[in-house]
Structures are given as C-alpha cells and as structure tokens.
C-alpha atoms as a PDB file:
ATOM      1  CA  UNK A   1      95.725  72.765 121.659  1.00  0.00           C
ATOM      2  CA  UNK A   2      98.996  72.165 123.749  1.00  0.00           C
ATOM      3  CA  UNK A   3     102.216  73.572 122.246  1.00  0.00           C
ATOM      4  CA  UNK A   4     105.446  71.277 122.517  1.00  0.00           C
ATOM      5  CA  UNK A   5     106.697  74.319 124.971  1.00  0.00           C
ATOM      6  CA  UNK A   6     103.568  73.560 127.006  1.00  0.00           C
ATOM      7  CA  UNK A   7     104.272  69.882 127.295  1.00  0.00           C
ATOM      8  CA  UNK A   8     107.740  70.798 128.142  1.00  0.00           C
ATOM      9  CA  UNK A   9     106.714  72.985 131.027  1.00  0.00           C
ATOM     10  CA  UNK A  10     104.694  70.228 132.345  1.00  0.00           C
ATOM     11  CA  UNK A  11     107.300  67.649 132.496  1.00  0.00           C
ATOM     12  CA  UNK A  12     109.192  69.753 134.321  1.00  0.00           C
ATOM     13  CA  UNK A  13     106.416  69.868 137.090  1.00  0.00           C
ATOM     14  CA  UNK A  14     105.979  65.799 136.633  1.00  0.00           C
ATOM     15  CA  UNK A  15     109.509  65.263 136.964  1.00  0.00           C
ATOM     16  CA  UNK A  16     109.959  67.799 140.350  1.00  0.00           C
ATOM     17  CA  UNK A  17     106.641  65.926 141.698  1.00  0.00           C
ATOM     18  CA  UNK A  18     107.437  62.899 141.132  1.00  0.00           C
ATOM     19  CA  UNK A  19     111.132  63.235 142.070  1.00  0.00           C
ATOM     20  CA  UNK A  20     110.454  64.781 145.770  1.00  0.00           C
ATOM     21  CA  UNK A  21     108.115  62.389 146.508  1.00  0.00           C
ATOM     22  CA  UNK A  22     110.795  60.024 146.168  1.00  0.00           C
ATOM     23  CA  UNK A  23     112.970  62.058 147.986  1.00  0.00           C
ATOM     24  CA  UNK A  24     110.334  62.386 150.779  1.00  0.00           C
ATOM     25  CA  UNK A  25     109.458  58.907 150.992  1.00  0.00           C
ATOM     26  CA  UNK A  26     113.029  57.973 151.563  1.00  0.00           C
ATOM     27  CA  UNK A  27     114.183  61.036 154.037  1.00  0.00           C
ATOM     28  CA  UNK A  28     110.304  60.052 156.348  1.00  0.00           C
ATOM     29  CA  UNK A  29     111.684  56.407 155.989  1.00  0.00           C
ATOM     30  CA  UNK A  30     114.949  57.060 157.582  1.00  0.00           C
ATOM     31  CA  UNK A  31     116.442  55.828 154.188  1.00  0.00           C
ATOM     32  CA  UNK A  32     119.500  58.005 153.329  1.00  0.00           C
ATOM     33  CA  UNK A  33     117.560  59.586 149.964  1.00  0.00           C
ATOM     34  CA  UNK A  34     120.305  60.015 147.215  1.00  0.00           C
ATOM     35  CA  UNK A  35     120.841  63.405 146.125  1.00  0.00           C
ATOM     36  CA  UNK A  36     120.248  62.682 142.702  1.00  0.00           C
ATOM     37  CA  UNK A  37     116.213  62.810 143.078  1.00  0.00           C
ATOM     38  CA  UNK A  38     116.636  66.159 145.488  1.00  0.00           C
ATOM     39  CA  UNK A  39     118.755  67.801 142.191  1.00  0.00           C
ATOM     40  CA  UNK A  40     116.301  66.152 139.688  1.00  0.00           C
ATOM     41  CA  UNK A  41     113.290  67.925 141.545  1.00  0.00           C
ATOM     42  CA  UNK A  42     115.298  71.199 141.164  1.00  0.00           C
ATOM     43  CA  UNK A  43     115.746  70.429 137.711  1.00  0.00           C
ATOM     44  CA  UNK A  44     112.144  70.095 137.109  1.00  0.00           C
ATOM     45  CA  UNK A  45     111.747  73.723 138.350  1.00  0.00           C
ATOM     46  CA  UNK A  46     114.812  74.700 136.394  1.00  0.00           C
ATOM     47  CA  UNK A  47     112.896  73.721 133.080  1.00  0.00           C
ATOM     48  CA  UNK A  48     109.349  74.668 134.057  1.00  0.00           C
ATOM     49  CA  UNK A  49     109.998  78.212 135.514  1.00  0.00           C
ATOM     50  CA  UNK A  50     112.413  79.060 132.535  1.00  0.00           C
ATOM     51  CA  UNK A  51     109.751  78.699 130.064  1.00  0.00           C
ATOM     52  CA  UNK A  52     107.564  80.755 132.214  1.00  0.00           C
ATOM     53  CA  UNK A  53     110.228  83.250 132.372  1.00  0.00           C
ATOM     54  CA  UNK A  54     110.843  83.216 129.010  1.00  0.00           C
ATOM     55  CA  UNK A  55     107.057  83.272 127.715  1.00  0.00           C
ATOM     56  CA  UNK A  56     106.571  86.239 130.398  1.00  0.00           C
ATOM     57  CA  UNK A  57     109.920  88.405 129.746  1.00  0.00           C
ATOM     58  CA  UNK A  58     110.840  87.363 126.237  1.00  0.00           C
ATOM     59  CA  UNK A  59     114.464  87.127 125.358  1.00  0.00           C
ATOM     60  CA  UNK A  60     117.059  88.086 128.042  1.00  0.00           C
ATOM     61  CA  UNK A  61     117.970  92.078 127.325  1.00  0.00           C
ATOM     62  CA  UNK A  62     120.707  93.488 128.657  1.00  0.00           C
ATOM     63  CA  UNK A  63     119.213  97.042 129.818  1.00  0.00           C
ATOM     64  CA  UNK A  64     117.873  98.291 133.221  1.00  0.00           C
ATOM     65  CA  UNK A  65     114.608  98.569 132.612  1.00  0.00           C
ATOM     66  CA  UNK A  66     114.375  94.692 131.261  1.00  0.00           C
ATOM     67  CA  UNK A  67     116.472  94.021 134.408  1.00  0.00           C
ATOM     68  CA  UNK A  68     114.267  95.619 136.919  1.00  0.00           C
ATOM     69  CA  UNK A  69     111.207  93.997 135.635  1.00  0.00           C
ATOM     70  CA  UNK A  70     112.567  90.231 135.458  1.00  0.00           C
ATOM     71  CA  UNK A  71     113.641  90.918 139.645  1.00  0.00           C
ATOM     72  CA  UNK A  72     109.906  92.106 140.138  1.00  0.00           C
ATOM     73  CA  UNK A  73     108.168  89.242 138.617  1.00  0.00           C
ATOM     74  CA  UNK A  74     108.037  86.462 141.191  1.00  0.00           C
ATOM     75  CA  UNK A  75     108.193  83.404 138.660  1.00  0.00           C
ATOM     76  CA  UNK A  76     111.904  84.758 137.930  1.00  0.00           C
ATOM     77  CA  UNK A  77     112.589  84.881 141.692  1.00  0.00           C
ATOM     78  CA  UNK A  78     111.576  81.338 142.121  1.00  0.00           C
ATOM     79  CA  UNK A  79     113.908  80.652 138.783  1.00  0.00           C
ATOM     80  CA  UNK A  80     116.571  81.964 140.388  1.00  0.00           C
ATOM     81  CA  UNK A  81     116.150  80.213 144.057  1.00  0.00           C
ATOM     82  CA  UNK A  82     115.948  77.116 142.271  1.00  0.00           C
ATOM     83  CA  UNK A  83     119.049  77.328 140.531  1.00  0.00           C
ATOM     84  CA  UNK A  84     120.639  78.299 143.702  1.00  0.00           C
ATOM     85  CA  UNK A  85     118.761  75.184 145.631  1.00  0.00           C
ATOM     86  CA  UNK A  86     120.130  73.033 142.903  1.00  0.00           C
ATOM     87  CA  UNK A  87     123.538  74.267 143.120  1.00  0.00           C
ATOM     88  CA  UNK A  88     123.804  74.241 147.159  1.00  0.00           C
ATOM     89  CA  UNK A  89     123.797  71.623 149.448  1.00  0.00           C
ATOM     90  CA  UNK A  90     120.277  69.501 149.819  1.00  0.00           C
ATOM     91  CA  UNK A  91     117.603  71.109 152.365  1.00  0.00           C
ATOM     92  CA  UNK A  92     115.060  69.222 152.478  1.00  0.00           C
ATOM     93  CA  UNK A  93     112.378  71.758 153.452  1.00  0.00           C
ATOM     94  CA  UNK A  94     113.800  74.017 150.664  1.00  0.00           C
ATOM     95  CA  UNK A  95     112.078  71.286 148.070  1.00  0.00           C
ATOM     96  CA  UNK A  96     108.413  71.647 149.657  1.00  0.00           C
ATOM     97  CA  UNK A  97     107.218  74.827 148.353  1.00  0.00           C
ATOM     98  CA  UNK A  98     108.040  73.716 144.800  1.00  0.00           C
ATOM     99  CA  UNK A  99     106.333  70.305 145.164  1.00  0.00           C
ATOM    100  CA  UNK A 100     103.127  71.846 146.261  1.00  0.00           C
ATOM    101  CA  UNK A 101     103.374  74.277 143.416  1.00  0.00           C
ATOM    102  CA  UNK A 102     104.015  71.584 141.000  1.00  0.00           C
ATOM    103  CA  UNK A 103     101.271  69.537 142.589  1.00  0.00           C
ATOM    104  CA  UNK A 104      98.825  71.893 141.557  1.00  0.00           C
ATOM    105  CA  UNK A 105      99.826  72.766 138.332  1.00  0.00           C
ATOM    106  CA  UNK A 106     100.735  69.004 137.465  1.00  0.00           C
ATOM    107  CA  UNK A 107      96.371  67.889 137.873  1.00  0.00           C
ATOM    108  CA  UNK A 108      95.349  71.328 136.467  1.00  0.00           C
ATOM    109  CA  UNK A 109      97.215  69.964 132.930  1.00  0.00           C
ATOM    110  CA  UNK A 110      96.125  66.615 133.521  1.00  0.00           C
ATOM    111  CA  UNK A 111      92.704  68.051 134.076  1.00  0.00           C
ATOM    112  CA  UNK A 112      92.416  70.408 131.005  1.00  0.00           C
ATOM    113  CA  UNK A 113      95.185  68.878 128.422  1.00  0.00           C
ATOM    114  CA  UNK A 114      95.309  65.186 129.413  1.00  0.00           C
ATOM    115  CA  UNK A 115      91.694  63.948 130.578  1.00  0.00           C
ATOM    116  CA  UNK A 116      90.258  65.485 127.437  1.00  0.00           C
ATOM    117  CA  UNK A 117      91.942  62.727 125.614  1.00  0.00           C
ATOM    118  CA  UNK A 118      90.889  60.049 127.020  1.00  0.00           C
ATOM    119  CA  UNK A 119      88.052  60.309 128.920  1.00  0.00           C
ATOM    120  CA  UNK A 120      84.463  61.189 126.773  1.00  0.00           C
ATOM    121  CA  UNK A 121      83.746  64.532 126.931  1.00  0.00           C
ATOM    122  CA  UNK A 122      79.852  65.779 127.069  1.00  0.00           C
ATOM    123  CA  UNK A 123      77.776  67.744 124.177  1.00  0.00           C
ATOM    124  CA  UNK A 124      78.371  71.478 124.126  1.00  0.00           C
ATOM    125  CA  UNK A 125      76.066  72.956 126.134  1.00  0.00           C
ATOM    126  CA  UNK A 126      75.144  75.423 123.061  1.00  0.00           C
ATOM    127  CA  UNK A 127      75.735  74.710 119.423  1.00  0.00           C
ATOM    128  CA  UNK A 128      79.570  75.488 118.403  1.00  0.00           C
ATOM    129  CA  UNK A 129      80.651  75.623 122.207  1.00  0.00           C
ATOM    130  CA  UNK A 130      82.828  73.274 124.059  1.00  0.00           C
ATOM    131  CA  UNK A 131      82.086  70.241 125.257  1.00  0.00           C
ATOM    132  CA  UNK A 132      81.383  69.451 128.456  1.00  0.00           C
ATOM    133  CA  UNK A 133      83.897  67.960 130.836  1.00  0.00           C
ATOM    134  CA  UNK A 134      83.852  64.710 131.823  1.00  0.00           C
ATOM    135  CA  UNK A 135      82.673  64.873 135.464  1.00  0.00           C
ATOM    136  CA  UNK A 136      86.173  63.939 136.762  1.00  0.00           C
ATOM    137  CA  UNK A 137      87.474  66.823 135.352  1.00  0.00           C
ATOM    138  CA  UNK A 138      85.224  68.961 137.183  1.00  0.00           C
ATOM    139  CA  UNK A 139      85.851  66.663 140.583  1.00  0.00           C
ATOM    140  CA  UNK A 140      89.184  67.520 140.122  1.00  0.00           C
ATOM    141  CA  UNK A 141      88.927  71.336 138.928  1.00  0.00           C
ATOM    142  CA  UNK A 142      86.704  71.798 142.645  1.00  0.00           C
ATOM    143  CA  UNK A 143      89.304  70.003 144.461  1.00  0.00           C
ATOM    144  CA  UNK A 144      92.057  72.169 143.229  1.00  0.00           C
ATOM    145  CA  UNK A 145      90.130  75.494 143.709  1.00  0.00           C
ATOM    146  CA  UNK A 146      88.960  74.155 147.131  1.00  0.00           C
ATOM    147  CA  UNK A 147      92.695  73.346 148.217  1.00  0.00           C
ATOM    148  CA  UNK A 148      94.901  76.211 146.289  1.00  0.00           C
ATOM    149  CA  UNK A 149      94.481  79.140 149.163  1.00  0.00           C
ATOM    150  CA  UNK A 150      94.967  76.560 151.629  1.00  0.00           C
ATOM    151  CA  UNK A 151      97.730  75.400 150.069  1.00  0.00           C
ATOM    152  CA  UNK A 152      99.893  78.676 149.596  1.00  0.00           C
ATOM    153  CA  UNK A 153      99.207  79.512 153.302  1.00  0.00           C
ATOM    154  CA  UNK A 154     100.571  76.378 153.919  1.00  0.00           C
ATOM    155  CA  UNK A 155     103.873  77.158 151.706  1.00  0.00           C
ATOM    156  CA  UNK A 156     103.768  80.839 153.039  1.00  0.00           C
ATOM    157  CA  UNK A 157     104.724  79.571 156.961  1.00  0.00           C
ATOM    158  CA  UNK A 158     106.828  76.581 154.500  1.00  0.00           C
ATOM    159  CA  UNK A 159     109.155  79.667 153.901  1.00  0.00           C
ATOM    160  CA  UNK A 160     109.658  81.312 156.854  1.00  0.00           C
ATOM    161  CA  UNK A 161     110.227  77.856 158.407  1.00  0.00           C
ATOM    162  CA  UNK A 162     112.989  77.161 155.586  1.00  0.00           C
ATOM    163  CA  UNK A 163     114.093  81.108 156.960  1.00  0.00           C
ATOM    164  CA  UNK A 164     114.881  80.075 160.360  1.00  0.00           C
ATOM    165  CA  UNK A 165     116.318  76.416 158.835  1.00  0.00           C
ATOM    166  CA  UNK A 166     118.778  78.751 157.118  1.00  0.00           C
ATOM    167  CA  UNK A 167     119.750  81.029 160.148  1.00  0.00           C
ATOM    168  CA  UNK A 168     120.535  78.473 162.284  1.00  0.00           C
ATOM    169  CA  UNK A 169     122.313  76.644 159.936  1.00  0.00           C
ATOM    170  CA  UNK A 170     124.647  79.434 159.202  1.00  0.00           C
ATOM    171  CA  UNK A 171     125.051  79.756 162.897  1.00  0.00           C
ATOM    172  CA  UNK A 172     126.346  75.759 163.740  1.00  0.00           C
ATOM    173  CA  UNK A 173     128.447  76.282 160.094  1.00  0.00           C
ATOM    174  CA  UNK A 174     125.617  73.832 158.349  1.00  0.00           C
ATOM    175  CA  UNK A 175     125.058  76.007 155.409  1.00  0.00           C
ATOM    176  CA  UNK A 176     126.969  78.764 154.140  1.00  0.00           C
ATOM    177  CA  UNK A 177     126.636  82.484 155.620  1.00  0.00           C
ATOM    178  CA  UNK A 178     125.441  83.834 152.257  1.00  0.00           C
ATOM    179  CA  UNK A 179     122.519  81.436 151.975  1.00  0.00           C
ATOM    180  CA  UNK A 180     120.101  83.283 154.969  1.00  0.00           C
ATOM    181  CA  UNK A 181     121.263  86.246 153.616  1.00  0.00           C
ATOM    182  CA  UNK A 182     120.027  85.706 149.594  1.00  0.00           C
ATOM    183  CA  UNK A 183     116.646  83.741 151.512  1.00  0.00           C
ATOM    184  CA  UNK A 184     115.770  86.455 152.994  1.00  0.00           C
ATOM    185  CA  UNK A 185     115.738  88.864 150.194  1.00  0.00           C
ATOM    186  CA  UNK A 186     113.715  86.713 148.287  1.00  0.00           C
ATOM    187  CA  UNK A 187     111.328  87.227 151.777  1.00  0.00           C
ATOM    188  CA  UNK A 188     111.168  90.309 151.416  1.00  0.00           C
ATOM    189  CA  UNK A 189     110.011  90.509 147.955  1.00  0.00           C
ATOM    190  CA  UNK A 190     107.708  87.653 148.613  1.00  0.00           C
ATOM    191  CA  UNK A 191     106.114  89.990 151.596  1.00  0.00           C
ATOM    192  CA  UNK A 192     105.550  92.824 148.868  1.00  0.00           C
ATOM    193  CA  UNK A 193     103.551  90.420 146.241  1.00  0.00           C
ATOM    194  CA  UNK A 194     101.832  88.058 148.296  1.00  0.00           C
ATOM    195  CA  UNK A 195      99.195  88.394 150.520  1.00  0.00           C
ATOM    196  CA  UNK A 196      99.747  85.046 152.150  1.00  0.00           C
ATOM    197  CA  UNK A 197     103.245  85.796 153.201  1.00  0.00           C
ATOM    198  CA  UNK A 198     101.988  88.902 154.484  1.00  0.00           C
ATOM    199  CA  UNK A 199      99.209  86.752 156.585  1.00  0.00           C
ATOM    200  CA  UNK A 200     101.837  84.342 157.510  1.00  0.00           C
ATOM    201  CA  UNK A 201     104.132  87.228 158.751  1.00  0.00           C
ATOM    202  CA  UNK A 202     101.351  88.794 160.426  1.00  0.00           C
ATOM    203  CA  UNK A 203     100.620  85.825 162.591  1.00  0.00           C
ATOM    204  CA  UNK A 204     104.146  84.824 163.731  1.00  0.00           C
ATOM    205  CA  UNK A 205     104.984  88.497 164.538  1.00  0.00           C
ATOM    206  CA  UNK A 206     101.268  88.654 166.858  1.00  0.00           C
ATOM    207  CA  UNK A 207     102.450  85.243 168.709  1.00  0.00           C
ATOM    208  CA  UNK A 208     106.179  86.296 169.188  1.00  0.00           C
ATOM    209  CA  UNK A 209     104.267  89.655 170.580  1.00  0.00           C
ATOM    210  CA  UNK A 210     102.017  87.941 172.906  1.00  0.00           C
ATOM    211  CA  UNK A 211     104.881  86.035 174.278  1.00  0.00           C
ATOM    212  CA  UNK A 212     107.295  89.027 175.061  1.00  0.00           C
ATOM    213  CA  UNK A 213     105.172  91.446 176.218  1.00  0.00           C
ATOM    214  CA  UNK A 214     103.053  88.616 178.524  1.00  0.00           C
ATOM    215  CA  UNK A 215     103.333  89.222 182.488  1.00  0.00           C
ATOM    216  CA  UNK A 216     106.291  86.980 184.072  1.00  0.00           C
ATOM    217  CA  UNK A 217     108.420  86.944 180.596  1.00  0.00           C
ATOM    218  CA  UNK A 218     111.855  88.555 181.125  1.00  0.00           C
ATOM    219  CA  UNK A 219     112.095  91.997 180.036  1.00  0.00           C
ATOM    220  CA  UNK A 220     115.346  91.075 178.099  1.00  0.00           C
ATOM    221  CA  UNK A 221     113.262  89.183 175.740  1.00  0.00           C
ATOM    222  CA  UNK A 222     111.291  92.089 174.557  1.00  0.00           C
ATOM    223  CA  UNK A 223     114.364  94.799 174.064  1.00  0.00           C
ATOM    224  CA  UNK A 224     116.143  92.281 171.986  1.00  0.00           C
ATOM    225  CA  UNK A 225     112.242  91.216 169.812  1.00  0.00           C
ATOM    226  CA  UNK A 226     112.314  95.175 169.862  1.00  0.00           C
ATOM    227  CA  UNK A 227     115.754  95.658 168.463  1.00  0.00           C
ATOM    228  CA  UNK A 228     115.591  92.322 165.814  1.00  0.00           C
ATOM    229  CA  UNK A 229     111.908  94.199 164.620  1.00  0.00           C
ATOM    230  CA  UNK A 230     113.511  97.513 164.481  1.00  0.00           C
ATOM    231  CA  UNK A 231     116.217  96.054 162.720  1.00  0.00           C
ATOM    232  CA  UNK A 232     114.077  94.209 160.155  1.00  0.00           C
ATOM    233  CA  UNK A 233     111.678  96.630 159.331  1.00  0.00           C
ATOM    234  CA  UNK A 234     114.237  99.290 158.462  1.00  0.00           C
ATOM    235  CA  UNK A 235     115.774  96.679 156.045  1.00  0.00           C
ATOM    236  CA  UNK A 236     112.611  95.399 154.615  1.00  0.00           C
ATOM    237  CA  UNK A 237     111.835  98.850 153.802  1.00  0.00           C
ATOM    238  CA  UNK A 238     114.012  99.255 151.570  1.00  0.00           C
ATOM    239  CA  UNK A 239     112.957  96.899 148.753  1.00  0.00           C
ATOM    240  CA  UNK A 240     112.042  97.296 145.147  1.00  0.00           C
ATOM    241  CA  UNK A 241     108.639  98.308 144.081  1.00  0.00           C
ATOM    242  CA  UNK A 242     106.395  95.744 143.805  1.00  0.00           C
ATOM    243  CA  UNK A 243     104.000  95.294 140.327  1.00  0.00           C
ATOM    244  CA  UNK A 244     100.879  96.471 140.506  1.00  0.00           C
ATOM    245  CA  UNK A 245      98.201  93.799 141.291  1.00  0.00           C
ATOM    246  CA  UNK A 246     100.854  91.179 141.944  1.00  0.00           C
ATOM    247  CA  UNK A 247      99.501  88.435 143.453  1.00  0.00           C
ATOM    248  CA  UNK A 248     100.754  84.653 144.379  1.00  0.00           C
ATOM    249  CA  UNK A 249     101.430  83.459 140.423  1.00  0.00           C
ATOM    250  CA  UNK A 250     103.611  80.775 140.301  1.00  0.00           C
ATOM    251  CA  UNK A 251     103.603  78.868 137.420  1.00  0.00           C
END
C-alpha cells in the first residue's frame, strides 16, 4: 500500500508535469509563459527528489563520508540542479529533462497505485497471489518499458544541448558565468553513471571528428577541436569515483 510520503513524491512529479506543459504550451505559442509555472515545475522536483534523497541517504550528517556519498548518488545531483534551476533565471530547455523524468514516473504510479483502484483487477493467477492487472495497466506498463531507453537518450543529447545553451549564454552576458561552469560538473558526473550520456558524448565527439579532420576543412579547426578535447579530457578526468553499478536512476 502507498505511504503518505509516496503520494507526496508523486505530486511532486504531477505538479512539475503538469506545470511545464503549461509552460511549453505557452513558450511554442509565442505566449509570454509566466514564470510562476517554470518555478512551480522546479518545485515539483524540489519535493519529489528530496524524498528520494531522503529515503536513499537518511538524515543529512555532517561527516565526509555521508558527504561524499550524497555527491555520488545522481538523484542528489538532480536535487541540487533543481534548486539551482529554481533559483536562476528561466531556461526553458533546462525544464525538459525533468518533465520527461516526471512523465515516466507520473503513469508508472498511476499504473501500479492509481488504476488498481478503480479499474477491476483479474483473479490471481495462483491461489493467494495478486491479481491480475487490468489490461490497461499492462498497455501502459509496455508502453513505458518500450519508450524509457528511448527516452533518456533523448534527455542525454537534452543536456548537452542545455550545455552549449549555457556557454553561449555566458558569452552574450545572458546567464551568469558560474552557471556553464556548475552544468558542466554535473556533466561530468552524469558521463561517469550513465551509459546514455556516455552514448550521447560518443556520438557528438565522432561527428565534430568527421567534420575537422574531413578533406577541404581548415586546419585551424582541428588544432583548436584538438586543444578544447585536450582541455576537456584532462578536466573530466579528474572527477569523483563513480558507485559501482550506477546506472540512469532518477526517481
């Protein structure tokens, strides 16, 4: 049975989904959105990923070794991003990633805690076992595992799109110099623990590759891809450990 904390945690993901929707709708429609549904969607996360942290990590210590573990675990990176997306001027492509997060984890509830009370559930297949779900509950539970890999690819390039949002922001004084900075040190963690921002990485560093090194291209273009690469991969290096068998588990 759902705890009240669980209920919480999804209202969070309702309220973020249902917010940036909103503030999608409004930005595609040329609209003006109000920044109150862009910090409402960030609020959403706020509340969700805090009771993740909290249910993960426990109560807040103030020693290394609870310190070093809460920077490893990725829910607490996404926390922490979200305060910062709440607190900073609105990006709208910052407020993707979350929204296809909370998409999926808003019909998995709906699927196993909501559904179940309203829609007539089957016999158990043996005596004593569960019942059977209705069949729109398993509709739904094939679309969801059909679409989730999809899906994080899709918010893996998401990021290093918001990456080069940042960068040049910084550079025409839209954003603050700090803010590509923090974004990509949460990259570089994200690289470490998931093997979608590794493909994603993979595939934009090939093409960029191709291009520079292809016959008619000016030389200048690959010593400065040379340098930049040089220059990242000696930072990126130098990174914190990564959990063994993380994977791509945001709640």
């Amino acid at each position: 049975m759902a705890t009240t904390q669980h209920y919480v945690w999804a209202a969070g993901h309702f309220i973020l989904l249902i917010s940036a929707l909103r503030y999608f709708v409004s930005t595609l429609l040329f609209r003006g959105p109000s920044v109150w549904w862009y910090k409402t969607s960030f609020m959403g996360a706020i509340i969700s990923y805090a009771i993740v942290c909290q249910k993960s990590l426990g109560t807040p210590q103030l020693n290394s070794a609870w310190i070093r573990r809460a920077l490893l675990d990725e829910n607490v990176q996404y926390f922490l991003l979200s305060i910062y997306w709440w607190y900073s001027k609105p990006i709208t492509l910052a407020l993707l990633p979350y929204a296809i997060f909370s998409l999926f984890h808003a019909l998995t509830f709906t699927r196993t805690t909501l559904m179940p009370q309203f829609l007539p559930q089957g016999p158990p297949a043996t005596p004593g076992g569960p019942a059977i779900p209705h069949p729109l509950q398993k509709k739904l539970q094939a679309w969801v595992k059909t679409n989730y890999d999809s899906a994080m690819r899709a918010v893996a390039f998401i990021e290093l799109l918001i990456m080069l949002r940042v960068t040049v922001g910084a550079i025409l004084f839209r954003n603050p110099f700090l803010m590509p900075i923090l974004y990509a040190h949460f990259l570089r963690q994200r690289y470490y623990q998931s093997k979608f921002t590794q493909g994603a990485i993979g595939l934009v560093t090939s093409q960029i590759e191709g291009y520079v090194r292809k016959p008619g291209t000016p030389p200048v273009a690959a010593a400065i891809w040379d340098k930049v690469r040089y220059l990242t991969l000696t930072w990126a290096g130098n990174t914190l450990a990564p959990q063994q068998g993380a994977g791509a588990r945001r709640q």
